[in-house]
PDB file of N, CA and C in Angstrom:
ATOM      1  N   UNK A   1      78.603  16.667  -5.861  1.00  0.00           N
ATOM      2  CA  UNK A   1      79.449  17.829  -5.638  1.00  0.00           C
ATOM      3  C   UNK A   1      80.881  17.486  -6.047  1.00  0.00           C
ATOM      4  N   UNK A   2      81.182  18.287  -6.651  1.00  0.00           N
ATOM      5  CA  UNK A   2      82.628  17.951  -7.420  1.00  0.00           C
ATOM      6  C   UNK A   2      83.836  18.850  -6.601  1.00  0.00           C
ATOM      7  N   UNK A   3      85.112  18.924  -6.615  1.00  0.00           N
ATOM      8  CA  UNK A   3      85.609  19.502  -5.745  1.00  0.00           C
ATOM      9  C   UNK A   3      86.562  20.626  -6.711  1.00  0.00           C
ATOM     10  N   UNK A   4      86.386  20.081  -7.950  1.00  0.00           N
ATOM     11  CA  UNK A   4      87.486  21.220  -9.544  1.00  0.00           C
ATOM     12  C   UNK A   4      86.306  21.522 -10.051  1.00  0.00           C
ATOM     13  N   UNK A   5      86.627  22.545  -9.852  1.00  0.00           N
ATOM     14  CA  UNK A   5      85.722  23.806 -10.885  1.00  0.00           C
ATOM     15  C   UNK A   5      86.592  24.856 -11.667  1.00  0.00           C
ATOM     16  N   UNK A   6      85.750  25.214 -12.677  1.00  0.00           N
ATOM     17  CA  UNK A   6      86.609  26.263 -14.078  1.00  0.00           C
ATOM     18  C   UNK A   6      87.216  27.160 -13.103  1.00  0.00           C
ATOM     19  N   UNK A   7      88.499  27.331 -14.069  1.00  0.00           N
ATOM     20  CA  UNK A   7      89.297  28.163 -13.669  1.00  0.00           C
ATOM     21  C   UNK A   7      90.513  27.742 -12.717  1.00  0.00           C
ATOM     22  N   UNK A   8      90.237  26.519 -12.143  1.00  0.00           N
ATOM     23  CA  UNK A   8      91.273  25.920 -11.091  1.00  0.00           C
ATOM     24  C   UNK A   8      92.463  25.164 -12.203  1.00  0.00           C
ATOM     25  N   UNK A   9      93.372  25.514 -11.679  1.00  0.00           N
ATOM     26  CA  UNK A   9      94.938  24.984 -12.123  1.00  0.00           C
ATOM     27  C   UNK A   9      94.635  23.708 -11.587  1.00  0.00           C
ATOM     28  N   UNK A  10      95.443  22.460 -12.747  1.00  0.00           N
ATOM     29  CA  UNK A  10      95.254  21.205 -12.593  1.00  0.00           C
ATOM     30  C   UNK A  10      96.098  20.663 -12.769  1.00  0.00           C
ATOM     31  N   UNK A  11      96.642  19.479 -12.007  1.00  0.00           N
ATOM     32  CA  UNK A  11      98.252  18.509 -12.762  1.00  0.00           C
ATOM     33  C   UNK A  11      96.937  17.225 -12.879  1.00  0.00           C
ATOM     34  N   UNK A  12      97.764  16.556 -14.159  1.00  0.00           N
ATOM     35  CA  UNK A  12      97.483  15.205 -14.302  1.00  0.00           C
ATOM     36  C   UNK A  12      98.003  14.151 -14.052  1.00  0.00           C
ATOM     37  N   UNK A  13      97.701  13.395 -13.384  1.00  0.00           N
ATOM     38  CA  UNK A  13      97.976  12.454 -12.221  1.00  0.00           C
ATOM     39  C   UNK A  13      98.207  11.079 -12.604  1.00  0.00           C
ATOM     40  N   UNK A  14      97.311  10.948 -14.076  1.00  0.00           N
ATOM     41  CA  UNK A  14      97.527   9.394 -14.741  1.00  0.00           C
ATOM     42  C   UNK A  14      97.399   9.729 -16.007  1.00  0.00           C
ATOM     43  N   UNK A  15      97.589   8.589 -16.900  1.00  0.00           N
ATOM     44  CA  UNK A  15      97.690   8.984 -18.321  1.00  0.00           C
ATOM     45  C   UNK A  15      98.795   9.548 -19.288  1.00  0.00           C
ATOM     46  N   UNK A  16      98.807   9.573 -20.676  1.00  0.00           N
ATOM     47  CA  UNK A  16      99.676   9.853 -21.179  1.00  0.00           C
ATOM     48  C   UNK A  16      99.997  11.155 -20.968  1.00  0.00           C
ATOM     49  N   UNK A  17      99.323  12.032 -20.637  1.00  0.00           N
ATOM     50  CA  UNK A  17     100.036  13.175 -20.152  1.00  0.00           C
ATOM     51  C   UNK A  17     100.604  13.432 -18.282  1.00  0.00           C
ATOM     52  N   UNK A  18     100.871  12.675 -18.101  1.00  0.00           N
ATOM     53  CA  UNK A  18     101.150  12.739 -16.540  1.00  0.00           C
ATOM     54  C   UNK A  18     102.240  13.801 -16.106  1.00  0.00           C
ATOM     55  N   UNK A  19     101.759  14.581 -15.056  1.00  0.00           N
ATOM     56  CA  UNK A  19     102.888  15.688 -14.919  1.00  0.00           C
ATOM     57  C   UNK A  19     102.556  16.760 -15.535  1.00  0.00           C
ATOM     58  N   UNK A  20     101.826  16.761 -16.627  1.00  0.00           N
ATOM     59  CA  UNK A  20     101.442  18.386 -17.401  1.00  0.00           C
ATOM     60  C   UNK A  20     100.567  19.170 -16.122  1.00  0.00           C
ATOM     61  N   UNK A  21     100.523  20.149 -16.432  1.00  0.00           N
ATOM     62  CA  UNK A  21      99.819  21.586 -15.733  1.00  0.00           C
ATOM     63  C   UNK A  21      98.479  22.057 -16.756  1.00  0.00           C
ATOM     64  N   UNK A  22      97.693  22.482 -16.184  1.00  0.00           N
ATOM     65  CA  UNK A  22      96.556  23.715 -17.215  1.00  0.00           C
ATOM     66  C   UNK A  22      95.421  24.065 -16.388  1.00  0.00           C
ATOM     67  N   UNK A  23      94.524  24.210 -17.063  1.00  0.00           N
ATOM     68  CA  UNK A  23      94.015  25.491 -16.644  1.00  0.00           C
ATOM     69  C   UNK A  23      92.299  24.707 -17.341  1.00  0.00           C
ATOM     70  N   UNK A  24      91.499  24.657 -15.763  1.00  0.00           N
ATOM     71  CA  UNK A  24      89.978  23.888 -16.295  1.00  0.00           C
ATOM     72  C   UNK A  24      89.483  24.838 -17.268  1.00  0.00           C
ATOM     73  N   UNK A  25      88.770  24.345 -18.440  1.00  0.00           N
ATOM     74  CA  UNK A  25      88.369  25.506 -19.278  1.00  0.00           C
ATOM     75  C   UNK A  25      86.536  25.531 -18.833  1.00  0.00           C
ATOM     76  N   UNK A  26      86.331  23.539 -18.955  1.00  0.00           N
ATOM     77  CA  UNK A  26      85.183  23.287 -18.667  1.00  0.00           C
ATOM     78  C   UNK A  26      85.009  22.151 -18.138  1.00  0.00           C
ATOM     79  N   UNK A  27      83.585  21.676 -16.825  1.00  0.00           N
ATOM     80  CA  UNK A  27      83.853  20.734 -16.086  1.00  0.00           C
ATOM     81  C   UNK A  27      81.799  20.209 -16.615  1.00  0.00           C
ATOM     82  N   UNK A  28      82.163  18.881 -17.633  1.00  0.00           N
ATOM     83  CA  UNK A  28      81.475  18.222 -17.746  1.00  0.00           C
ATOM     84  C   UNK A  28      80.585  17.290 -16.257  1.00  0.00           C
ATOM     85  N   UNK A  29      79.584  17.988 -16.043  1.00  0.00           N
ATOM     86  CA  UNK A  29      79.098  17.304 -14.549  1.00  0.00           C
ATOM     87  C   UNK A  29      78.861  15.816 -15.297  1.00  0.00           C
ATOM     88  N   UNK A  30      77.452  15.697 -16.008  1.00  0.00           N
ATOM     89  CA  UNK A  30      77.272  14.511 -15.958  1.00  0.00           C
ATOM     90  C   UNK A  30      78.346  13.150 -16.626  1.00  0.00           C
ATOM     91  N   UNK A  31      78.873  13.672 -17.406  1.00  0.00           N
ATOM     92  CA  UNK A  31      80.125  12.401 -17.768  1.00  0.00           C
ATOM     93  C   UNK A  31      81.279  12.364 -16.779  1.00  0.00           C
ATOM     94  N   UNK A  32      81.576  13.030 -15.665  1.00  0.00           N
ATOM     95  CA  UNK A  32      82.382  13.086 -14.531  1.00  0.00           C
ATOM     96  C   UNK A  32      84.038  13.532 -15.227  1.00  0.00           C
ATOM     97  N   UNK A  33      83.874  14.804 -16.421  1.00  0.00           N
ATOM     98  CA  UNK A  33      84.841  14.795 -16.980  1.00  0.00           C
ATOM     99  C   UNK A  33      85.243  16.827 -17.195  1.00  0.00           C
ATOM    100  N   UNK A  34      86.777  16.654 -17.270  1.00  0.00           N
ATOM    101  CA  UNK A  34      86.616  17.734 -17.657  1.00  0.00           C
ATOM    102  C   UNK A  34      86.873  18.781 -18.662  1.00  0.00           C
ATOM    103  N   UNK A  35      87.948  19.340 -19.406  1.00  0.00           N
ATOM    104  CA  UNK A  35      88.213  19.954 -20.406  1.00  0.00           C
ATOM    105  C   UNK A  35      89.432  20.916 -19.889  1.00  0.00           C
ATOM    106  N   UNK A  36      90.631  20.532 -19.963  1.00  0.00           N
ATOM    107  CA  UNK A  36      91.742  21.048 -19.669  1.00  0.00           C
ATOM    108  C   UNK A  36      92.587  21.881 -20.781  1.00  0.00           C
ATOM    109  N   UNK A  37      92.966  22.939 -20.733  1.00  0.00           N
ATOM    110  CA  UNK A  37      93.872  23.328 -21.426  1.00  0.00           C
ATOM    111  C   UNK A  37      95.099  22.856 -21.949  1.00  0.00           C
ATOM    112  N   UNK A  38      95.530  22.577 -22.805  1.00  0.00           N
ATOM    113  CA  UNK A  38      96.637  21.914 -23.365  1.00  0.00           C
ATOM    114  C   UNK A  38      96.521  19.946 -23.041  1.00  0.00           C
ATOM    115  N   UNK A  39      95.831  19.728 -22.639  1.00  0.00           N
ATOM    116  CA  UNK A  39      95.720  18.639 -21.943  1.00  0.00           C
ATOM    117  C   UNK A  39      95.059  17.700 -22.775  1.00  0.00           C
ATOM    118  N   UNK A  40      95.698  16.274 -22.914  1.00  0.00           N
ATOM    119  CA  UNK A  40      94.522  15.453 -23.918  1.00  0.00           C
ATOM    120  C   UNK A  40      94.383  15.698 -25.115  1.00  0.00           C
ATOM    121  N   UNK A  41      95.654  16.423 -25.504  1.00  0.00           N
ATOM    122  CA  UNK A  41      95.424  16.583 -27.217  1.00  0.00           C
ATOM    123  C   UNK A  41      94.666  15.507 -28.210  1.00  0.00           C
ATOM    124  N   UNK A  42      94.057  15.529 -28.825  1.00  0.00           N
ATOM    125  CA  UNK A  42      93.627  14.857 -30.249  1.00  0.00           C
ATOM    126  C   UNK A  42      93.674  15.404 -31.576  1.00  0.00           C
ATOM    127  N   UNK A  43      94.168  14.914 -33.125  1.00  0.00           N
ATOM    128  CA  UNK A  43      94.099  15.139 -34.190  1.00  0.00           C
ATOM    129  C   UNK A  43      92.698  15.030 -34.577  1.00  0.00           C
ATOM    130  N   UNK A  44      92.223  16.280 -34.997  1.00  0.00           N
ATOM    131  CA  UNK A  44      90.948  16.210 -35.767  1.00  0.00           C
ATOM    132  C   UNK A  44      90.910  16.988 -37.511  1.00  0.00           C
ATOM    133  N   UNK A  45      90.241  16.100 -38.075  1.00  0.00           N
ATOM    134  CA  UNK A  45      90.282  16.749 -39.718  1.00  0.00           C
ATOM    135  C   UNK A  45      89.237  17.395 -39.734  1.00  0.00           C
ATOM    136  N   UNK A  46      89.595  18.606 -39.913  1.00  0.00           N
ATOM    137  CA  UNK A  46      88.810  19.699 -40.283  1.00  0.00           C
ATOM    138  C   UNK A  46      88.402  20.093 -42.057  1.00  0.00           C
ATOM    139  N   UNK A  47      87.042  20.146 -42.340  1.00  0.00           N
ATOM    140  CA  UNK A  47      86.798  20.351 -43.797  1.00  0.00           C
ATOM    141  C   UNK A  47      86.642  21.957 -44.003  1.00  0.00           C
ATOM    142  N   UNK A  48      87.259  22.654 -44.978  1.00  0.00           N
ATOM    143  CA  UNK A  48      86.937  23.660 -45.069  1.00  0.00           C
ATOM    144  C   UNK A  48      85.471  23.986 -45.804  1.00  0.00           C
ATOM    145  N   UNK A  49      84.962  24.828 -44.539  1.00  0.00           N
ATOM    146  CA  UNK A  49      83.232  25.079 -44.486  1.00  0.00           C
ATOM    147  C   UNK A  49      83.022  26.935 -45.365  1.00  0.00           C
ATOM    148  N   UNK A  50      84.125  27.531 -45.554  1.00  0.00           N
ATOM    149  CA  UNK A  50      83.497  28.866 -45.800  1.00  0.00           C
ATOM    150  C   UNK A  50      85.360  28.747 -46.596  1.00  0.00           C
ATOM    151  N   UNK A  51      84.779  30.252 -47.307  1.00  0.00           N
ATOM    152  CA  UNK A  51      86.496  30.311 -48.125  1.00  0.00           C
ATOM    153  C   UNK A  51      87.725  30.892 -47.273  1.00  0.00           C
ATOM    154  N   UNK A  52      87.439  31.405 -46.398  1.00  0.00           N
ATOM    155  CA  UNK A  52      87.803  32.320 -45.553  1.00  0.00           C
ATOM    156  C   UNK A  52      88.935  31.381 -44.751  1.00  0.00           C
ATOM    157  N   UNK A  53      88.187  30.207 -44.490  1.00  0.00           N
ATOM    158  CA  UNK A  53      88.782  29.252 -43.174  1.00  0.00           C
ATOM    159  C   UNK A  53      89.634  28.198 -43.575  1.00  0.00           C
ATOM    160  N   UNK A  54      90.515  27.820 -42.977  1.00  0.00           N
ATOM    161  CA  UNK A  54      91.544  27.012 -42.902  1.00  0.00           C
ATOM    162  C   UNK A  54      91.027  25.579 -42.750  1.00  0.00           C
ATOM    163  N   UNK A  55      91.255  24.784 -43.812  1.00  0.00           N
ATOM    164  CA  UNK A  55      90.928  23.583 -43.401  1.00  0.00           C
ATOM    165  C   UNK A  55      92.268  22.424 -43.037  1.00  0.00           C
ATOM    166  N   UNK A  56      92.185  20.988 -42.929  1.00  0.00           N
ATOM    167  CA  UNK A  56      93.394  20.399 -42.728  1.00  0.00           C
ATOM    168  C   UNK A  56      92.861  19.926 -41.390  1.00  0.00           C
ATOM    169  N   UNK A  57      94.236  19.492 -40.716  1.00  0.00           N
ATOM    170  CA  UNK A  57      94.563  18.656 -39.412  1.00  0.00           C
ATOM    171  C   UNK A  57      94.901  19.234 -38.411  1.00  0.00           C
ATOM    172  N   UNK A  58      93.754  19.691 -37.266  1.00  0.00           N
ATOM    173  CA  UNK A  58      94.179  20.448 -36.138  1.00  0.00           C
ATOM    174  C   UNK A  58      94.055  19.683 -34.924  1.00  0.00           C
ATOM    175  N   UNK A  59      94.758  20.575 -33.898  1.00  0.00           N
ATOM    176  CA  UNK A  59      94.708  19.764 -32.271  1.00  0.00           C
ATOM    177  C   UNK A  59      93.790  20.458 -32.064  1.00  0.00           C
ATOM    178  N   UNK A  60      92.621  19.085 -30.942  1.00  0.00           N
ATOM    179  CA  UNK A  60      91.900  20.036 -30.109  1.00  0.00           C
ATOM    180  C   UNK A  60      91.942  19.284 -28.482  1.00  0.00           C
ATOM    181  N   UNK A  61      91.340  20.212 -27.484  1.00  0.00           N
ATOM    182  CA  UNK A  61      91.862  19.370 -26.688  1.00  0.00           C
ATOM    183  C   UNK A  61      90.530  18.162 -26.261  1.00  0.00           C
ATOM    184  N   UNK A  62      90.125  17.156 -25.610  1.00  0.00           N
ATOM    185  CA  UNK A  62      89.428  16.260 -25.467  1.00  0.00           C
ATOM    186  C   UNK A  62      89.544  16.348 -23.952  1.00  0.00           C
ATOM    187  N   UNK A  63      87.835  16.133 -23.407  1.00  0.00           N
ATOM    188  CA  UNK A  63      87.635  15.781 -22.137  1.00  0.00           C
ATOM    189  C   UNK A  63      88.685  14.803 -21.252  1.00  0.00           C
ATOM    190  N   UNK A  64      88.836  15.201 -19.866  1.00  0.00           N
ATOM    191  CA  UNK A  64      89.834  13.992 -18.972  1.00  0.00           C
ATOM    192  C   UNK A  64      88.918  13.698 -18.118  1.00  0.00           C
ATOM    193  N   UNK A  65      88.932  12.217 -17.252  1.00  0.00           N
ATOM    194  CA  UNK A  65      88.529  12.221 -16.167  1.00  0.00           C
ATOM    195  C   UNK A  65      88.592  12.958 -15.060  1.00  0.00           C
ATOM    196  N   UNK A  66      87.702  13.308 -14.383  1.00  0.00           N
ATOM    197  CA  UNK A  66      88.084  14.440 -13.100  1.00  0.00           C
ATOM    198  C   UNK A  66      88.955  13.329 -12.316  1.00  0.00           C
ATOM    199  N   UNK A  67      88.972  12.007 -12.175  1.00  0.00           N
ATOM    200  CA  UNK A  67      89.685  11.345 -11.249  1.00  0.00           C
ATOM    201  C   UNK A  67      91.116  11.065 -11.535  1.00  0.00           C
ATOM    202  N   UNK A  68      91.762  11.847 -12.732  1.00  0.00           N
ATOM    203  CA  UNK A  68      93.091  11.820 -13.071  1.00  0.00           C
ATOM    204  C   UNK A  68      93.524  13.002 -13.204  1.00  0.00           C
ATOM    205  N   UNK A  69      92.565  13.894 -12.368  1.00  0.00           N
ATOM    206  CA  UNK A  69      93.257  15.528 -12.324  1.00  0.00           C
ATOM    207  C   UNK A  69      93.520  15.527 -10.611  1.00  0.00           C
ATOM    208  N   UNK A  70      94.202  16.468 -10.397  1.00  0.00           N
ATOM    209  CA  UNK A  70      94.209  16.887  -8.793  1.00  0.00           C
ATOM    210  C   UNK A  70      95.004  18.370  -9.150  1.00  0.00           C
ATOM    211  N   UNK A  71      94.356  19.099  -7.659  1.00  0.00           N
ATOM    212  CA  UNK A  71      94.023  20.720  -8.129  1.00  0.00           C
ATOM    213  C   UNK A  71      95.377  21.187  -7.274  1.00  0.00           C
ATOM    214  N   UNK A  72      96.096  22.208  -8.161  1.00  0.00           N
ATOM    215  CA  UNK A  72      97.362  22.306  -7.927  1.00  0.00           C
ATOM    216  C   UNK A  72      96.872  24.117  -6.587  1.00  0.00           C
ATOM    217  N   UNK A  73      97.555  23.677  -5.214  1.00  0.00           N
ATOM    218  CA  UNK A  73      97.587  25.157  -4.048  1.00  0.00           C
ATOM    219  C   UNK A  73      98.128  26.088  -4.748  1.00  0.00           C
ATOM    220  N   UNK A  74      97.169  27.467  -4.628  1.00  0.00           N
ATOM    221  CA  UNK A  74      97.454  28.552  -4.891  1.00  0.00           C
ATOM    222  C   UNK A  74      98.375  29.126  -3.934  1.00  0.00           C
ATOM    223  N   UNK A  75      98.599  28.596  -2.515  1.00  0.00           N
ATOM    224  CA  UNK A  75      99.686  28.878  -1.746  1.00  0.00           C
ATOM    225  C   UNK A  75     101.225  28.277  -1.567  1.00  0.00           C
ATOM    226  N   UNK A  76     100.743  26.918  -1.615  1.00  0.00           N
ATOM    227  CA  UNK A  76     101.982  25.715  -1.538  1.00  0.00           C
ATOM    228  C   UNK A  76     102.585  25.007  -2.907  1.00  0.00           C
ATOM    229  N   UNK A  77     101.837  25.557  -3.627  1.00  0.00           N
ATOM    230  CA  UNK A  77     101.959  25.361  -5.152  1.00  0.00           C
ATOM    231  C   UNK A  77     102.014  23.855  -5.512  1.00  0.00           C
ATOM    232  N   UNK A  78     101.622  22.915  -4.584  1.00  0.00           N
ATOM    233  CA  UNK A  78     101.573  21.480  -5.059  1.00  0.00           C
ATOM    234  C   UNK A  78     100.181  21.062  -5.303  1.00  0.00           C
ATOM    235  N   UNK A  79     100.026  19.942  -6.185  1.00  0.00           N
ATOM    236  CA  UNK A  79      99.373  19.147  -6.098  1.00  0.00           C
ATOM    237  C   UNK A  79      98.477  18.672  -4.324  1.00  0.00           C
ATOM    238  N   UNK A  80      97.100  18.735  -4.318  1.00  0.00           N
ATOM    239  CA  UNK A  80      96.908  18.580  -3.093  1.00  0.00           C
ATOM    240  C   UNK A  80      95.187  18.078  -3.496  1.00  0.00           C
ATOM    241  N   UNK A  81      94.782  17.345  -2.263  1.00  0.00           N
ATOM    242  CA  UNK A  81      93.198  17.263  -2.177  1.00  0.00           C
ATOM    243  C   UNK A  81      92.959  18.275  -1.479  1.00  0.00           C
ATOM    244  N   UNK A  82      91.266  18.342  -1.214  1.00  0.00           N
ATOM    245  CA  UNK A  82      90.846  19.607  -0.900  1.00  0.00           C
ATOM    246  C   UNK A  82      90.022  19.024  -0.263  1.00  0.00           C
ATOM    247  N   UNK A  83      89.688  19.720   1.189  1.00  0.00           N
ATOM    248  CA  UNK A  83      88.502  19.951   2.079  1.00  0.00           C
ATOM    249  C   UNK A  83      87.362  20.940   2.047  1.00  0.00           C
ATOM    250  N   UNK A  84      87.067  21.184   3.020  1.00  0.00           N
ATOM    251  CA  UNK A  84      86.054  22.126   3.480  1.00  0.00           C
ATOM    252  C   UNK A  84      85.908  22.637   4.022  1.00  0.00           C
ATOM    253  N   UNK A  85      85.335  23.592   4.742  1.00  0.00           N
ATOM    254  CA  UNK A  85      85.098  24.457   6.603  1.00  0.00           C
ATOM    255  C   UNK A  85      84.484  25.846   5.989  1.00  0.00           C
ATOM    256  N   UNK A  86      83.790  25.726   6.963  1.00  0.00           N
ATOM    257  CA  UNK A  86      83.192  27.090   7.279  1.00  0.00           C
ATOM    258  C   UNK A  86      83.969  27.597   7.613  1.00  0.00           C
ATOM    259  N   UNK A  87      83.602  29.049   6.995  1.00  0.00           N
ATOM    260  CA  UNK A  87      84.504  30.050   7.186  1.00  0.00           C
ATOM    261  C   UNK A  87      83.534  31.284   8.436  1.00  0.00           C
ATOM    262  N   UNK A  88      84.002  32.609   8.716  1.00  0.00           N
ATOM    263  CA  UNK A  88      83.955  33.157  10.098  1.00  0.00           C
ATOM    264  C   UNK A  88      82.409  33.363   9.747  1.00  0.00           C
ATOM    265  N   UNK A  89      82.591  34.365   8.286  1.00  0.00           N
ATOM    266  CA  UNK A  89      80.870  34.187   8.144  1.00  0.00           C
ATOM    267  C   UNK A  89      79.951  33.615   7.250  1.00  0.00           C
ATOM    268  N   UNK A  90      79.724  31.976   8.070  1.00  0.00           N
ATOM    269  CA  UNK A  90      79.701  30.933   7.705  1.00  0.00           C
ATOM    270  C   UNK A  90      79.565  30.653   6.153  1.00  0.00           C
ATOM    271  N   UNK A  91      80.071  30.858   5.090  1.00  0.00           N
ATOM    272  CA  UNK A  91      80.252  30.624   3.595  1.00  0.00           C
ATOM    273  C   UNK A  91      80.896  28.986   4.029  1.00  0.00           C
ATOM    274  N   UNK A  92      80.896  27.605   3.122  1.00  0.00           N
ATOM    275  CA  UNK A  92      81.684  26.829   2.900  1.00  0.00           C
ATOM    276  C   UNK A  92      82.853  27.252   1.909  1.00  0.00           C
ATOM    277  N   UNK A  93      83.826  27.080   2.253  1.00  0.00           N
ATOM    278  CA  UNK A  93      84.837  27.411   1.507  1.00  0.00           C
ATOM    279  C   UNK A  93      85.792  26.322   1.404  1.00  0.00           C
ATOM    280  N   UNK A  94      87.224  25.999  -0.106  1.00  0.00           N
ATOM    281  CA  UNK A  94      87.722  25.140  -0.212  1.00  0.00           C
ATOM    282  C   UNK A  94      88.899  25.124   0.654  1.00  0.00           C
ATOM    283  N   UNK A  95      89.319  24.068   1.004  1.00  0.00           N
ATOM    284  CA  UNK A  95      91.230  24.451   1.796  1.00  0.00           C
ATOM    285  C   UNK A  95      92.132  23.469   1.493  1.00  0.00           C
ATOM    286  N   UNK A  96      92.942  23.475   1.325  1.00  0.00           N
ATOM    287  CA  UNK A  96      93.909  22.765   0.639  1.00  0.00           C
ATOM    288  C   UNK A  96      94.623  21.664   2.323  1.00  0.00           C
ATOM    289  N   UNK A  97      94.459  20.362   1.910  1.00  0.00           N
ATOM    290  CA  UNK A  97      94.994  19.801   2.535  1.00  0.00           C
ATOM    291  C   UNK A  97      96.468  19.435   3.546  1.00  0.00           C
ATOM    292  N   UNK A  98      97.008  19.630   2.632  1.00  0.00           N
ATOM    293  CA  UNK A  98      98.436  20.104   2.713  1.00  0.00           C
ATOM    294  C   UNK A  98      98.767  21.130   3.676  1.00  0.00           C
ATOM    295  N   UNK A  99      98.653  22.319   3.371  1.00  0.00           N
ATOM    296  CA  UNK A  99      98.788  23.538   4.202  1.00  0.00           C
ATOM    297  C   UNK A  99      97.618  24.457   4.728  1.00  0.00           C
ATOM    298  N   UNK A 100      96.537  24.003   4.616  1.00  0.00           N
ATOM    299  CA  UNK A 100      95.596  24.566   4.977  1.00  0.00           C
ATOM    300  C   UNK A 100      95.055  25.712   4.875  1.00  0.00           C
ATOM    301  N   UNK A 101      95.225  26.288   3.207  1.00  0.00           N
ATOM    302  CA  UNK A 101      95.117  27.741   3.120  1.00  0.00           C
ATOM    303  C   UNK A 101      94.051  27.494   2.250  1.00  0.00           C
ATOM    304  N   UNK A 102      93.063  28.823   2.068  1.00  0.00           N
ATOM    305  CA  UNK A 102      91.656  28.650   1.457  1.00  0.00           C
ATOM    306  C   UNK A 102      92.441  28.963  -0.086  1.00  0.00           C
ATOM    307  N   UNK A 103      91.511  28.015  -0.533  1.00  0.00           N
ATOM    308  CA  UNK A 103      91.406  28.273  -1.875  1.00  0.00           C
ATOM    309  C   UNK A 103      90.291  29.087  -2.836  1.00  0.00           C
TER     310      UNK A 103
END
């Protein structure tokens, strides 16, 4: 059970991008990785495949470890770990450590 799932706002915590912000696009279960927006850039050479398309040297972004992301409160707006609790009718739901508001 992983605790970032798509769609959750992310800071990066280690690495050459440390301090950036984005946005999970996709969360690789079995390589324990995920796919961040703007995050992890790499140069890739692209061959032009049809006449239409642009070929050359583009950014794309490259998988991060989930253990160098941490999921930024939709309430407290920081960086925070995340718990758990049942909620009134009993769903598990996420809560932000920090201030204790569901996520």
């Amino acid at each position: 059970m992983f605790k970032i799932k798509r769609n959750d706002t992310v800071q990066v915590i280690k690495g050459k991008d440390k301090g950036k912000k984005g946005k999970v696009i996709t969360v690789f279960f079995a390589q324990k990785k995920a796919l961040v927006e703007g995050i992890n850039q790499a140069k890739k050479h692209k061959r032009q495949t049809r006449q239409d398309q642009q070929g050359g040297i583009v950014n794309i972004e490259m998988p991060i470890a989930l253990s160098n992301l941490m999921v930024l409160c939709k309430n407290c707006s920081q960086p925070t770990r995340l718990g758990f609790k049942k909620s009134e009718d009993g769903t598990k739901v996420r809560v932000c450590r920090k201030c204790q508001g569901v996520m």
